[in-house]
N, C-alpha and C. Protein backbone atom coordinates (compact mmCIF):
# COMPACT_ATOMS: atom_id res chain seq x y z
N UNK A 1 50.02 -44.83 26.52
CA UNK A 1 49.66 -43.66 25.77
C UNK A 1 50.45 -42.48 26.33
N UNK A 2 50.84 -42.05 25.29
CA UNK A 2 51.41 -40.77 25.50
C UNK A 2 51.09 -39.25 25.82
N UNK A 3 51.18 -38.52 26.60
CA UNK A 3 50.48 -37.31 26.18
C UNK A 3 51.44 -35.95 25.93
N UNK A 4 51.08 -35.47 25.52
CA UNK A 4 51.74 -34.04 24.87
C UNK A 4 51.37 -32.48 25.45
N UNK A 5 52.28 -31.63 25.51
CA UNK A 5 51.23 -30.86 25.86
C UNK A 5 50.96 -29.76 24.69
N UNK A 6 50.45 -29.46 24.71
CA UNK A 6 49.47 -28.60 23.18
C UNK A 6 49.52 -26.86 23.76
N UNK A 7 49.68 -26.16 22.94
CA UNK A 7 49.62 -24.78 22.90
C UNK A 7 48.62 -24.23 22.42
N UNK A 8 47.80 -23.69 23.09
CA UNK A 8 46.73 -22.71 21.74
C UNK A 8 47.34 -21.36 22.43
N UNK A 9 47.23 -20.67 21.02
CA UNK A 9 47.36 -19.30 20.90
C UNK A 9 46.21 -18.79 21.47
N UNK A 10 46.52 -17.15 22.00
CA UNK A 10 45.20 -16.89 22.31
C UNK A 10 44.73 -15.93 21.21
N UNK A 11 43.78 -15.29 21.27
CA UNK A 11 43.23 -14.28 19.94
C UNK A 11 44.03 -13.15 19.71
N UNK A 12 44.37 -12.84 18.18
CA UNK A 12 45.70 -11.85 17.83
C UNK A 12 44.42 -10.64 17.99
N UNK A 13 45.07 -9.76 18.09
CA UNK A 13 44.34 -8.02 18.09
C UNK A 13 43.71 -8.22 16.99
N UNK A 14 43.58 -8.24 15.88
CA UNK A 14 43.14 -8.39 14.54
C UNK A 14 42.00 -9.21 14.96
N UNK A 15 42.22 -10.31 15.82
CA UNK A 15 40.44 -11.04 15.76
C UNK A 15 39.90 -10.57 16.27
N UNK A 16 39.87 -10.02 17.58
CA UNK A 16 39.68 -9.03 18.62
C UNK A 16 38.70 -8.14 17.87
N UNK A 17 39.70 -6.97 16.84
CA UNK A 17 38.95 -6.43 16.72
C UNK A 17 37.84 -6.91 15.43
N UNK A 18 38.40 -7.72 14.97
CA UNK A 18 37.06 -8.69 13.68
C UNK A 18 35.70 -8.84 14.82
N UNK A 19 36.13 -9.25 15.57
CA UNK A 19 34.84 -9.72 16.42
C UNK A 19 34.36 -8.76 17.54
N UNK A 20 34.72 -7.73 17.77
CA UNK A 20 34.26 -6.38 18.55
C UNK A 20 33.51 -6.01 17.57
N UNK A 21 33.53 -5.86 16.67
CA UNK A 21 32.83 -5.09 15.49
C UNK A 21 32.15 -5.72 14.63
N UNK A 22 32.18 -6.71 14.42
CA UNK A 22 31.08 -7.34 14.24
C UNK A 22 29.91 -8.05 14.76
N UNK A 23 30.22 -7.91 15.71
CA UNK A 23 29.50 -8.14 17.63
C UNK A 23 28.74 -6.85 17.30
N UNK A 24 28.99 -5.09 17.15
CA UNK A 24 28.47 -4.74 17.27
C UNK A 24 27.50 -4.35 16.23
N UNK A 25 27.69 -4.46 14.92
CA UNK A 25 27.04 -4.76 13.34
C UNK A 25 25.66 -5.48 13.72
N UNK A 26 26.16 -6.75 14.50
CA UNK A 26 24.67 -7.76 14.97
C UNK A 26 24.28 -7.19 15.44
N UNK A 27 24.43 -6.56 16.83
CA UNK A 27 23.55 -6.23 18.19
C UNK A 27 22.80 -4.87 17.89
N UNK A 28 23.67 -4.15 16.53
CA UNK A 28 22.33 -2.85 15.84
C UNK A 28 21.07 -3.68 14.85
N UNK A 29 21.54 -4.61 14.33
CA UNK A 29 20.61 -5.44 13.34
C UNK A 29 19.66 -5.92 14.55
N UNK A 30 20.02 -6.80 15.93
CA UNK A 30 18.88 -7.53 16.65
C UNK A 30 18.07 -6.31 17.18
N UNK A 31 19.21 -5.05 17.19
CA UNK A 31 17.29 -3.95 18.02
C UNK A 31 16.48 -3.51 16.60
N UNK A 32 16.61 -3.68 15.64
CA UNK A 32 15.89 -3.17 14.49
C UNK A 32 15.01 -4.04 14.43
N UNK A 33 15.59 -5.28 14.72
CA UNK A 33 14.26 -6.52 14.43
C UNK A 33 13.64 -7.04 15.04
N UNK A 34 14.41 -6.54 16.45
CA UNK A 34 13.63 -7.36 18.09
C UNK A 34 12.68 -6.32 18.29
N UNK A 35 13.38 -4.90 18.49
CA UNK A 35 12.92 -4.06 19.42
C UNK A 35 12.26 -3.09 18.45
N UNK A 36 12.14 -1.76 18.42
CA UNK A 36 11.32 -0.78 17.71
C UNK A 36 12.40 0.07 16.53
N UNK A 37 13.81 -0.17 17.19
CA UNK A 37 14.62 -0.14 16.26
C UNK A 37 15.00 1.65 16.87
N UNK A 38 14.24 2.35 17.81
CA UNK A 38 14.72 3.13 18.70
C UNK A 38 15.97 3.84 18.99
N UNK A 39 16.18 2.76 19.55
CA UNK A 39 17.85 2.37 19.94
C UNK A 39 18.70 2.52 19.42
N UNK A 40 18.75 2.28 18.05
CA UNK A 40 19.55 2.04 17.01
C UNK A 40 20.65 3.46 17.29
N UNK A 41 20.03 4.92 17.52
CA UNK A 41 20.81 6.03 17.03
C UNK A 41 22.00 5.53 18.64
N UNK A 42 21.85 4.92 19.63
CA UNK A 42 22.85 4.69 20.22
C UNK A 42 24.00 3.97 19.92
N UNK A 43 24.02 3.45 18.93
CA UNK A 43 25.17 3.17 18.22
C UNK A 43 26.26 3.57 17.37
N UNK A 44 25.64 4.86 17.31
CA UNK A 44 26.38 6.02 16.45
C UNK A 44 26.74 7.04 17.13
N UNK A 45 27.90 7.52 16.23
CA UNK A 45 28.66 8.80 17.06
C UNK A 45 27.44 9.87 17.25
N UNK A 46 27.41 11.33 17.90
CA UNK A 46 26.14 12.09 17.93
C UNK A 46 26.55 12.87 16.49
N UNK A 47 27.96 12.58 15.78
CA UNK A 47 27.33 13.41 14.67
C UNK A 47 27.36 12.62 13.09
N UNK A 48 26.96 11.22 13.74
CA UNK A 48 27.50 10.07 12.32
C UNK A 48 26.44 10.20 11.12
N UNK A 49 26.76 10.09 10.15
CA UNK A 49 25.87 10.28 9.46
C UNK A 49 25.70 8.86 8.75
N UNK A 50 24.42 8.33 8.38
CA UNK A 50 23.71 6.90 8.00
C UNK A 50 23.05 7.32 6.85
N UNK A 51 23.59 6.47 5.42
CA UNK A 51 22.96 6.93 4.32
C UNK A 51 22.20 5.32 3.69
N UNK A 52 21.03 5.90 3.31
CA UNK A 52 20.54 4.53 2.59
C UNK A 52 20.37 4.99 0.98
N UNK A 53 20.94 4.41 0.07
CA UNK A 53 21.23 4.49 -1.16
C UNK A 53 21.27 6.07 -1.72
N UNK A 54 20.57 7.03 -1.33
CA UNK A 54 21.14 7.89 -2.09
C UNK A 54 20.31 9.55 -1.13
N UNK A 55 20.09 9.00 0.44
CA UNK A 55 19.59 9.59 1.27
C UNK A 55 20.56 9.76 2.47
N UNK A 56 20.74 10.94 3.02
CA UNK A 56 21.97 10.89 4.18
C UNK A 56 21.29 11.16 5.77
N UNK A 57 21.39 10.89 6.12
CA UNK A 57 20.81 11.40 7.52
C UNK A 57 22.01 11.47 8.27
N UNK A 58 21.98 12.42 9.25
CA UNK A 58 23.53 13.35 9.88
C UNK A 58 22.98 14.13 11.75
N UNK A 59 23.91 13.01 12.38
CA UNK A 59 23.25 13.32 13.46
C UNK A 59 22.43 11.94 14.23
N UNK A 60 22.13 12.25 15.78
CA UNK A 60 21.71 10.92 16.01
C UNK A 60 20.32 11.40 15.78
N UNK A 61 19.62 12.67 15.89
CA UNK A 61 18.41 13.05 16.63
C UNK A 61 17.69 12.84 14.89
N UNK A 62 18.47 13.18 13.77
CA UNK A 62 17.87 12.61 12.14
C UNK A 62 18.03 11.05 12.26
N UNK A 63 19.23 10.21 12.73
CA UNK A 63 18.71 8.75 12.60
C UNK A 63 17.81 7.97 13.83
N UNK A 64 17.67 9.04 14.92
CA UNK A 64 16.74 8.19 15.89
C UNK A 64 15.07 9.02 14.83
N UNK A 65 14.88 9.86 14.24
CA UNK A 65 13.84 10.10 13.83
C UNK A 65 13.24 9.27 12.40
N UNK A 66 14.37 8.51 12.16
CA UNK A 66 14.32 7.33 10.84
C UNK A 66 13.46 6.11 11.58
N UNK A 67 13.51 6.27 12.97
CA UNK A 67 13.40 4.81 13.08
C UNK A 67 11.85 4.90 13.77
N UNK A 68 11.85 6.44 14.53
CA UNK A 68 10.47 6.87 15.18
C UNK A 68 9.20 6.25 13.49
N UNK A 69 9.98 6.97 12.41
CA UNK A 69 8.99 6.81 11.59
C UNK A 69 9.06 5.35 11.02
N UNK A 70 9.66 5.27 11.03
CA UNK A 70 9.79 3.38 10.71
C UNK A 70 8.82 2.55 11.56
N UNK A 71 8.93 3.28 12.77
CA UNK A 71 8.03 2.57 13.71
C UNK A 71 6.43 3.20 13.64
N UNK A 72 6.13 4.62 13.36
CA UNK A 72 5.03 4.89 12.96
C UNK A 72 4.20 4.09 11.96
N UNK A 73 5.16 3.75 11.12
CA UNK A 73 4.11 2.93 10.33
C UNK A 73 3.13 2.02 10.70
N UNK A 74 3.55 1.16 11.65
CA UNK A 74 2.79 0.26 12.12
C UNK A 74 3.80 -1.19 11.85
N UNK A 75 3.07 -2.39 12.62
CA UNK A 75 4.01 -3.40 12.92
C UNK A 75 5.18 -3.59 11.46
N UNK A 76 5.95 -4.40 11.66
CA UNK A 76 6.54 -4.70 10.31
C UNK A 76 7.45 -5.88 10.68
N UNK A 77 7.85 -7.16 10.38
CA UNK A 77 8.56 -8.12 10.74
C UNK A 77 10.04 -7.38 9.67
N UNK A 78 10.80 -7.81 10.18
CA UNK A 78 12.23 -7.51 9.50
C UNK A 78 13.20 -8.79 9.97
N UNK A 79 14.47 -9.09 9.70
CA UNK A 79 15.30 -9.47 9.48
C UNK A 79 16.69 -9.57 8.79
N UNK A 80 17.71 -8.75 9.28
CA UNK A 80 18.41 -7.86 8.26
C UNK A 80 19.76 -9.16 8.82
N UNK A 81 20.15 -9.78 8.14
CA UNK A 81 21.58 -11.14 8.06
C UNK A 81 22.27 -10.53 7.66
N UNK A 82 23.48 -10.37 8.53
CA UNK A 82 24.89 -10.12 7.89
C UNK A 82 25.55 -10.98 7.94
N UNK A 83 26.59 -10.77 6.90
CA UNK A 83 28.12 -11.44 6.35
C UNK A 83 28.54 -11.12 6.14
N UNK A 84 29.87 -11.96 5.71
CA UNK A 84 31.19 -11.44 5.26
C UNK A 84 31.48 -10.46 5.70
N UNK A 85 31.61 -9.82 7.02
CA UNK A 85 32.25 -8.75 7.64
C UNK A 85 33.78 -9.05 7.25
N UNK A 86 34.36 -7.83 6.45
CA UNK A 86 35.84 -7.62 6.23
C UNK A 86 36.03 -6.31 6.81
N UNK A 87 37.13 -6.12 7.50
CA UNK A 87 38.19 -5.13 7.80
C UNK A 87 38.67 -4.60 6.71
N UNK A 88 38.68 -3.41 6.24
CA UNK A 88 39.22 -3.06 5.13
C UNK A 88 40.61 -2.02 5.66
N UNK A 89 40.68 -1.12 6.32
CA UNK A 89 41.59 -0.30 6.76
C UNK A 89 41.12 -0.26 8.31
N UNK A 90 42.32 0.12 9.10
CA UNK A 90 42.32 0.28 10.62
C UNK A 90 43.59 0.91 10.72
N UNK A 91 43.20 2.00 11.92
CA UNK A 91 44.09 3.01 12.50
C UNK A 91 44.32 4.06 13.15
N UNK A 92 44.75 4.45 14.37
CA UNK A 92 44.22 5.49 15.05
C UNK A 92 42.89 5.79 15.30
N UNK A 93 42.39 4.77 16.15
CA UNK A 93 41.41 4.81 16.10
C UNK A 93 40.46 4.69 15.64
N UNK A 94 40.28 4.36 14.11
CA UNK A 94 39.18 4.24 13.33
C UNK A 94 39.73 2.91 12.66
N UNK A 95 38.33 2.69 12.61
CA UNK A 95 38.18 0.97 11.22
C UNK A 95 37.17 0.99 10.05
N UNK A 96 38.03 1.34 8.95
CA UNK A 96 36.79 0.76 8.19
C UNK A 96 36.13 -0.15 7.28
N UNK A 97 35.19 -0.90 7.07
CA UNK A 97 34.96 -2.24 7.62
C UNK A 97 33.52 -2.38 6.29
N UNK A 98 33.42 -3.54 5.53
CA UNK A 98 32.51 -4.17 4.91
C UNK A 98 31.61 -5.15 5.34
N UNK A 99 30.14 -5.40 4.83
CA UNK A 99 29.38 -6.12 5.62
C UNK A 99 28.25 -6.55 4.16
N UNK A 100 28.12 -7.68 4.30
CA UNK A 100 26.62 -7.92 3.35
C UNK A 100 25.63 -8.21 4.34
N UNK A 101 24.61 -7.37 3.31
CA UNK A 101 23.55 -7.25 4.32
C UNK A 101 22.36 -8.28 3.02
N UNK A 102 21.39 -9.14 3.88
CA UNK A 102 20.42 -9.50 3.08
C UNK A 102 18.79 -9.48 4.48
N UNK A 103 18.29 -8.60 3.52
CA UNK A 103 17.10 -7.91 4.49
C UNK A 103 15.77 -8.85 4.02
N UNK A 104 14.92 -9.64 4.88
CA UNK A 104 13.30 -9.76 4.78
C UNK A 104 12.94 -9.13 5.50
N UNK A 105 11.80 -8.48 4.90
CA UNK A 105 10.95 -7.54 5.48
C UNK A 105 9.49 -7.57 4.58
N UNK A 106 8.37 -6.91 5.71
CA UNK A 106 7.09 -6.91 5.27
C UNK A 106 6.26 -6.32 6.15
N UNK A 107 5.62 -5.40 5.92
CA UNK A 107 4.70 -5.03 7.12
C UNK A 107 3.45 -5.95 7.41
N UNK A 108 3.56 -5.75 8.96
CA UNK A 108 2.42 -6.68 9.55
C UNK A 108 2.99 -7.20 10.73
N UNK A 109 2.13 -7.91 11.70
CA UNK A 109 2.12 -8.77 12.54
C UNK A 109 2.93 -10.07 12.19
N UNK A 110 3.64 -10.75 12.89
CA UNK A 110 4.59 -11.77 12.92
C UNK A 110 2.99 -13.02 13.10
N UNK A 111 2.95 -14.40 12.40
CA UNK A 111 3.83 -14.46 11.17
C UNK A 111 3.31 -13.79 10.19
N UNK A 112 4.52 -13.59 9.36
CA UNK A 112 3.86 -13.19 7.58
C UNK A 112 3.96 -14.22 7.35
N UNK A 113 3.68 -14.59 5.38
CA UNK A 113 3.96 -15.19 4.83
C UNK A 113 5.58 -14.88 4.24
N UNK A 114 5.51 -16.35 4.06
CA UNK A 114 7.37 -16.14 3.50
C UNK A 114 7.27 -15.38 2.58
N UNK A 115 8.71 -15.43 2.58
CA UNK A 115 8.71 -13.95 1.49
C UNK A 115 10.09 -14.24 1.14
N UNK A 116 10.74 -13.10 -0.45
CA UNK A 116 12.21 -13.58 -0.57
C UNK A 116 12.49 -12.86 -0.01
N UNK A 117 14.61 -12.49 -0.18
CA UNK A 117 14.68 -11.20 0.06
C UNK A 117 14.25 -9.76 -0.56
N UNK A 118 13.85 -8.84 -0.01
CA UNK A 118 13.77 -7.63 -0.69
C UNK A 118 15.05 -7.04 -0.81
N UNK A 119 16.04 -7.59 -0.34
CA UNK A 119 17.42 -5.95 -0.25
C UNK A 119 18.68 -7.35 -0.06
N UNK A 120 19.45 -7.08 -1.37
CA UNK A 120 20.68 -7.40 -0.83
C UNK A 120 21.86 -6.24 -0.61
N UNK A 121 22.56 -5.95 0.06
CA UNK A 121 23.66 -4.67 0.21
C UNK A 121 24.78 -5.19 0.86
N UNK A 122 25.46 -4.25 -0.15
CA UNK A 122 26.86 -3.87 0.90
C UNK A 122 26.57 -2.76 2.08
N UNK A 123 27.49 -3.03 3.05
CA UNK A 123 27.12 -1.89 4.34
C UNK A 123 29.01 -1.46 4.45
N UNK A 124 28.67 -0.14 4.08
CA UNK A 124 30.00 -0.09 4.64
C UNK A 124 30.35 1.05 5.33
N UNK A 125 30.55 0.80 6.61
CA UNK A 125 31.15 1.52 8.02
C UNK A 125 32.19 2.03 8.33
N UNK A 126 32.38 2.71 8.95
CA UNK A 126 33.38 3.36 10.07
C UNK A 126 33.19 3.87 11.28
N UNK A 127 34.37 2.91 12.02
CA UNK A 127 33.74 2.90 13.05
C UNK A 127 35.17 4.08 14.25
N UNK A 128 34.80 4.63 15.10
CA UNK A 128 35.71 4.99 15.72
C UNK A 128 35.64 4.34 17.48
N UNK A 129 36.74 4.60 18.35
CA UNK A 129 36.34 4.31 19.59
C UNK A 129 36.37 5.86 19.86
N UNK A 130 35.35 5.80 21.16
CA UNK A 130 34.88 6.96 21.69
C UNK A 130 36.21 7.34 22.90
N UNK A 131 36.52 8.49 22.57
CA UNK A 131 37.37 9.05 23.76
C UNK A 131 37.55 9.22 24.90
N UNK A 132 36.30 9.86 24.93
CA UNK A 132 35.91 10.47 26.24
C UNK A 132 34.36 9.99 26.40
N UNK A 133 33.61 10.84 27.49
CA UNK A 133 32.35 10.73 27.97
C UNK A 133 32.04 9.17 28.57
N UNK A 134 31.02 9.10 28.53
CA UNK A 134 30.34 7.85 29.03
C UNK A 134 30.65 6.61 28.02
N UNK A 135 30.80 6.75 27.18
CA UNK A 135 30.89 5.82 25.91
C UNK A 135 32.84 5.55 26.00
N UNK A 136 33.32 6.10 26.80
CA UNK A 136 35.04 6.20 26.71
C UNK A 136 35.53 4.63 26.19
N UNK A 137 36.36 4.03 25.26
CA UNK A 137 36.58 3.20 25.00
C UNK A 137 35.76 2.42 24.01
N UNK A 138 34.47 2.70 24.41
CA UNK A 138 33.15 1.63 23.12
C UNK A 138 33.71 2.43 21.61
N UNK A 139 33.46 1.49 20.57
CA UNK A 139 33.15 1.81 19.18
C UNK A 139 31.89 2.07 18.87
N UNK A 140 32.04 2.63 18.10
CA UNK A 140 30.54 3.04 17.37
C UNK A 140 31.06 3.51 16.09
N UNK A 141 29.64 3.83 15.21
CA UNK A 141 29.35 3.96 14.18
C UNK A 141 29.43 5.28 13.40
N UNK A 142 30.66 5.84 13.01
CA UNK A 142 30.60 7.59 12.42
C UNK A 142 30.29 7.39 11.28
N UNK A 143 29.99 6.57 10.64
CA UNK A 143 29.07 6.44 8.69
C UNK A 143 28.83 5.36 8.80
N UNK A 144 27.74 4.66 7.98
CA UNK A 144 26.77 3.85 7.34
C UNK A 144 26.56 4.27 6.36
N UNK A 145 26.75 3.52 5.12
CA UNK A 145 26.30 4.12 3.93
C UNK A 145 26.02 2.75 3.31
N UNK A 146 24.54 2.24 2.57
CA UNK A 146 24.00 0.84 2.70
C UNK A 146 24.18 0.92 1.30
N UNK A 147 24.68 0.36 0.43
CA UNK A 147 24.68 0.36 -1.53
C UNK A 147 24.28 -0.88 -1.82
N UNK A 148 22.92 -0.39 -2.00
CA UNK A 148 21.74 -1.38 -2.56
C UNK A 148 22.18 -2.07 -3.95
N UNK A 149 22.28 -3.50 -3.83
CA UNK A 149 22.94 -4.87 -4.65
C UNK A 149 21.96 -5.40 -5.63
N UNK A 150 20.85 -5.71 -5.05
CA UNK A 150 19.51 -6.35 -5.58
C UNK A 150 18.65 -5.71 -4.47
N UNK A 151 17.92 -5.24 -5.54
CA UNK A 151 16.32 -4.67 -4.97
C UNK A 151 15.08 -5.44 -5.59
N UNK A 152 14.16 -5.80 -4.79
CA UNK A 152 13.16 -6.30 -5.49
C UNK A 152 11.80 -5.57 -5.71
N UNK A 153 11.86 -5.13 -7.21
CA UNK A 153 11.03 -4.53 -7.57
C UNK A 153 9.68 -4.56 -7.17
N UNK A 154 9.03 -3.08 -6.80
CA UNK A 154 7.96 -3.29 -6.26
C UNK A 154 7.49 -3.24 -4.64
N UNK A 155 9.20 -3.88 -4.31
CA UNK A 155 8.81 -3.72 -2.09
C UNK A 155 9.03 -2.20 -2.15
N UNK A 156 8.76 -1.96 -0.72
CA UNK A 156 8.73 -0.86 -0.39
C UNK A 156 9.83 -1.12 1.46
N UNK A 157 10.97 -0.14 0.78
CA UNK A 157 11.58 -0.42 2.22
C UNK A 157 10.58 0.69 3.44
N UNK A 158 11.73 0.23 4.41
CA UNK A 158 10.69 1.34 5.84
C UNK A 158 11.38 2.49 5.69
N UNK A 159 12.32 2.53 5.31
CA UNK A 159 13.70 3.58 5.38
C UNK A 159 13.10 4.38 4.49
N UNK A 160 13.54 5.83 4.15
CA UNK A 160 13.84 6.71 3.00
C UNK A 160 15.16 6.62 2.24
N UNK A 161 14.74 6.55 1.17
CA UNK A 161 16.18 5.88 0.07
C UNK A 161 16.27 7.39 -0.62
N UNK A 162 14.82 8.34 -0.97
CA UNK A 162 15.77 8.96 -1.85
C UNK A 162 15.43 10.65 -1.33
């Protein structure tokens, strides 16, 4: 038997950044659904603004106060799945970038009953890397703007839509 020796390429910049950024798309979706969802405004620039269908919030101290009240409500199971993350433009620093989002959600204590989805969306981002400060080098989030696909009549998201 013969053996050969084999080349793998290693990852082009382009996957790099496919998978930096969509690495970080997940890890805002797992604190919304793990944690209190708190957190979340640390993922955004301090002056990004996050819109859900036809509502803007601008600033981290308006999207960390989306989530205070999200969490006021009382328990709520969530699950927000993304896909198809595409790169749409990149440059100088900025990327901006497509995502389907398909959300279960329900208020209450874990378990609910199944349920379908309530929310299918496009998510679409821009992201910059941070310059300076403590964040020097990380990406984050300078817009979110979520364009609701299928809604199912009747849920009630946690968010403010309008």
């Amino acid at each position: 038997m013969t053996s050969e020796a084999v080349t793998i390429a290693g990852p082009t910049p382009a996957t790099l950044l496919h998978t930096d950024l969509s690495m970080l798309v997940t890890a805002l979706w797992y604190e919304i659904d793990h944690g209190d969802g708190t957190a979340a405004a640390g993922f955004f620039t301090p002056d990004a603004e996050l819109t859900f269908s036809r509502r803007t919030f601008r600033g981290t101290d308006e999207i960390s106060g989306v989530y205070r009240d999200r969490t006021a409500r009382g328990p709520r199971v969530s699950r927000h799945l993304m896909s198809n993350f595409h790169v749409l433009r990149h440059g100088n620093g900025s990327v901006e970038a497509v995502s389907a989002l398909v959300l279960y959600a329900q208020d209450g204590a874990p378990p609910v009953p199944t349920t379908v989805p309530v929310l299918v969306a496009d998510v679409y981002d821009r992201f910059v890397r941070s310059a300076t400060g403590e964040h020097t080098g990380r990406w984050r989030i300078a817009s979110r703007r979520i364009e609701n696909r299928f809604l199912m009549p009747g849920d009630v998201l946690a968010v403010p839509t309008e």
